[in-house]
Protein backbone atom coordinates (compact mmCIF):
# COMPACT_ATOMS: atom_id res chain seq x y z
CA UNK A 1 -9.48 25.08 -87.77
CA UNK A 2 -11.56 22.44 -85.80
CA UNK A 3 -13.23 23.79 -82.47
CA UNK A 4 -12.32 20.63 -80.27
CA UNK A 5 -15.51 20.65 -77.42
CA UNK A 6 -14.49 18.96 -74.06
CA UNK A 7 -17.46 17.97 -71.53
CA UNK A 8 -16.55 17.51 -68.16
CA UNK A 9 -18.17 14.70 -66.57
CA UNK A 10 -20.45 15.32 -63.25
CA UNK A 11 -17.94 13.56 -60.82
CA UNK A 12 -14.78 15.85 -62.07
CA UNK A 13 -17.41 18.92 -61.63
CA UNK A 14 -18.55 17.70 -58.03
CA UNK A 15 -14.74 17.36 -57.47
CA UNK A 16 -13.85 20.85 -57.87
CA UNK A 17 -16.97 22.69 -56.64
CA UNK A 18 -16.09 20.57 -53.05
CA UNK A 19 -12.43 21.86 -53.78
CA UNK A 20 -13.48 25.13 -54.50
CA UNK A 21 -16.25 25.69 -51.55
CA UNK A 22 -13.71 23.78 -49.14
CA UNK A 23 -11.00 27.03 -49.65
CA UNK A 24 -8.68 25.08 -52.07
CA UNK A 25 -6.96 25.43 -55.78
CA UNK A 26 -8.30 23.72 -59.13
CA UNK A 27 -6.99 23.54 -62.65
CA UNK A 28 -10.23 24.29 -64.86
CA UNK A 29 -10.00 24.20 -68.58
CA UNK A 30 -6.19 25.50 -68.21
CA UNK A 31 -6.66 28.36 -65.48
CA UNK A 32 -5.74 27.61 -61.77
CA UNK A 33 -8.41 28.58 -59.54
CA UNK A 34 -8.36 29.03 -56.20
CA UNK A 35 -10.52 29.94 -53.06
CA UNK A 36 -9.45 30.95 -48.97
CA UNK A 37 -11.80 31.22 -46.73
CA UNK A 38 -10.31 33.28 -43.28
CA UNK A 39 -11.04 31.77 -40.38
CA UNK A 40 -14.04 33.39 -38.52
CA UNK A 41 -13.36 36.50 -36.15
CA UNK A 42 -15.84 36.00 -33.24
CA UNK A 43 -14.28 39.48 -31.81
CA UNK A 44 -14.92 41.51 -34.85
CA UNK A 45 -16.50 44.29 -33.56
CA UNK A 46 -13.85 46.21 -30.99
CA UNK A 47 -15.43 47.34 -28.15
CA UNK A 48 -15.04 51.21 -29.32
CA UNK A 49 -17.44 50.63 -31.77
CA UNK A 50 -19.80 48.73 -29.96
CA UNK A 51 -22.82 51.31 -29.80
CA UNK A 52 -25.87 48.85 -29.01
CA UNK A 53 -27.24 45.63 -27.41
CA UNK A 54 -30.78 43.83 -27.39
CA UNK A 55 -32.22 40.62 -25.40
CA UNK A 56 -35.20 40.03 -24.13
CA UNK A 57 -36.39 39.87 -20.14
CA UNK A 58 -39.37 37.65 -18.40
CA UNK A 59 -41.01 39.22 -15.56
CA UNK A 60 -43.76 37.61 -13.90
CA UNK A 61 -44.23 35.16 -16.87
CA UNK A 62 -44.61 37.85 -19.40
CA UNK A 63 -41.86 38.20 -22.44
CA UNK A 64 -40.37 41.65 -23.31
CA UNK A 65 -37.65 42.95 -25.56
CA UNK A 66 -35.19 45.49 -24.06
CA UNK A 67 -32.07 47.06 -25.81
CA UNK A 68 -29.75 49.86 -24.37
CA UNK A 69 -27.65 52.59 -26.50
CA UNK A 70 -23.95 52.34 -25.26
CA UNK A 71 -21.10 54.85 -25.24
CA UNK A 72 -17.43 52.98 -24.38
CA UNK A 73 -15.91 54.29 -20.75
CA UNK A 74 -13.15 51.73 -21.72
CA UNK A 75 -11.97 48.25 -20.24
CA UNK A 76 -14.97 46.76 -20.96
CA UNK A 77 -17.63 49.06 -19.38
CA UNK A 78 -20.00 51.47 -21.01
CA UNK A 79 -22.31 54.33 -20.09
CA UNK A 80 -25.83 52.35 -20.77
CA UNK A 81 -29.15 53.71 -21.48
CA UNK A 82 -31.92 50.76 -20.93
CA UNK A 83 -35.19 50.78 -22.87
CA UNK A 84 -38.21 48.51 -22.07
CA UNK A 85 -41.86 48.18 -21.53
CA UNK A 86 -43.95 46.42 -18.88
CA UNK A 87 -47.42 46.10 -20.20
CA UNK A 88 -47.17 48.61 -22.48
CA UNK A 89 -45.77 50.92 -20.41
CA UNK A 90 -42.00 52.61 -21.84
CA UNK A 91 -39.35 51.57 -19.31
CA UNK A 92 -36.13 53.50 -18.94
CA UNK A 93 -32.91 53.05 -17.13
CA UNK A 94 -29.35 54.49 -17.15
CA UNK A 95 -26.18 52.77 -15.71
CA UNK A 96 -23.62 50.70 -16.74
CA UNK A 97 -22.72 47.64 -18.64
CA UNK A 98 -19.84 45.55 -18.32
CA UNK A 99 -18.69 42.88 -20.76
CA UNK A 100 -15.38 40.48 -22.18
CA UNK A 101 -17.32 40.28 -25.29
CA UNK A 102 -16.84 36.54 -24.66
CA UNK A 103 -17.83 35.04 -22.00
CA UNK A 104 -19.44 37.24 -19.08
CA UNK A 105 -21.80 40.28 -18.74
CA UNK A 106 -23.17 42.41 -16.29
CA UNK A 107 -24.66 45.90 -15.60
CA UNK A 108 -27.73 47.96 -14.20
CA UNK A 109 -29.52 50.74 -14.05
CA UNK A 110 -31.64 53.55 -12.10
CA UNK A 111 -35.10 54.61 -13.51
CA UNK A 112 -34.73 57.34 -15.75
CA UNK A 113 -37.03 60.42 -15.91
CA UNK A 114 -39.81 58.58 -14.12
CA UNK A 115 -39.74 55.77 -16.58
CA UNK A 116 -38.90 52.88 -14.41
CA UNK A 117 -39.47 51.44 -10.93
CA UNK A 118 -35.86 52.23 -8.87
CA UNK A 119 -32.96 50.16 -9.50
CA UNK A 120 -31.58 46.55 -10.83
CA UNK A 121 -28.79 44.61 -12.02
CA UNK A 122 -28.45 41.59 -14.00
CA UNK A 123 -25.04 39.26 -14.76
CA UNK A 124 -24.52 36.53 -16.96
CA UNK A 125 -22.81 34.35 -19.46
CA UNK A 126 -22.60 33.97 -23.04
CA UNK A 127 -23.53 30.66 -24.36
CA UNK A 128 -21.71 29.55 -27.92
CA UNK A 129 -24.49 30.51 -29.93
CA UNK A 130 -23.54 34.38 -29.22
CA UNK A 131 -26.81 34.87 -26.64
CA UNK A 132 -25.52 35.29 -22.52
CA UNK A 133 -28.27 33.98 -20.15
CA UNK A 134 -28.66 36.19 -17.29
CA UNK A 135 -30.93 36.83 -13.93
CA UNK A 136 -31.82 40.56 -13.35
CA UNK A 137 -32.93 41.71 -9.79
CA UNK A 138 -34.15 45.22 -8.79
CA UNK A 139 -32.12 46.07 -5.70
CA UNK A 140 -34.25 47.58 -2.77
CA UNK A 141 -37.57 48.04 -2.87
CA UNK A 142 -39.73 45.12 -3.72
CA UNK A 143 -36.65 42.93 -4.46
CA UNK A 144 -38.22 41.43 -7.40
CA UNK A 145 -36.93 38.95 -10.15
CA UNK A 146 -36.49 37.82 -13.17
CA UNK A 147 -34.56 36.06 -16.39
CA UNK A 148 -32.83 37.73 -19.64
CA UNK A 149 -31.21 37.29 -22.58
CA UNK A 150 -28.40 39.84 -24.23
CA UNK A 151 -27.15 39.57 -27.52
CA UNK A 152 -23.54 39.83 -28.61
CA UNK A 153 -23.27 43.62 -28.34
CA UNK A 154 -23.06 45.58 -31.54
């Protein structure tokens, strides 16, 4: 019995890897093969089990990362607990965050245990890329300002 050797030439294997990596069906060497790619979920995460966010904040010209742990209230708004620093000093504020988990979000905070400097509240809007871009105030007081980012929540 003669072993009958069959080389595939590189356009026919170019051909199917496109096929393949495109979510499509080939016929290699007698077996159909096929891929399927599902189309991308951008609301994956439900907000029930969204227990986290990050960003980072500018104040005064100085960059800072922030994050809050979140418990779901429903309809979009969660109990929020804010952690930051301000020249190496541990920030901390508890309030609420509000989001679609599409297109808008918003929230604040009161200082927590002494960790903070009274209230704010920041609002913004998520760009394509996942990342909202959002002004924060503090309300009262000094009235200062500033910029954020936020992070699709997770």
């Amino acid at each position: 019995m003669k072993m009958r050797k069959t080389l595939m030439n590189r356009d026919t294997v170019v051909r199917w890897l496109s096929t393949l990596l495109m979510g499509g069906t080939c016929l290699v060497a007698g077996v159909s093969v096929s891929t399927t790619f599902a189309a991308p979920d951008n609301a994956a995460v439900k907000p029930a089990e969204i227990t986290s966010i990050k960003g980072k904040c500018t104040f005064k010209g100085k960059d800072s990362d922030w994050s809050a742990k979140l418990k779901a209230k429903g309809d979009g708004t969660y109990d929020a607990v804010y952690d930051s620093s301000w020249g190496g000093k541990p920030l901390s504020y508890v309030g609420t965050l509000k989001t679609d988990l599409k297109t808008e979000i918003s929230g604040g905070g009161k200082a927590n245990e002494g960790k903070g400097n009274g209230t704010f509240e920041f609002s913004g809007k998520y760009g394509t890329n996942g990342v909202a871009q959002c002004s924060y105030k503090e309300v009262g007081g000094r009235g200062r300002s500033g910029t954020m980012t936020a992070e699709m929540p997770k």
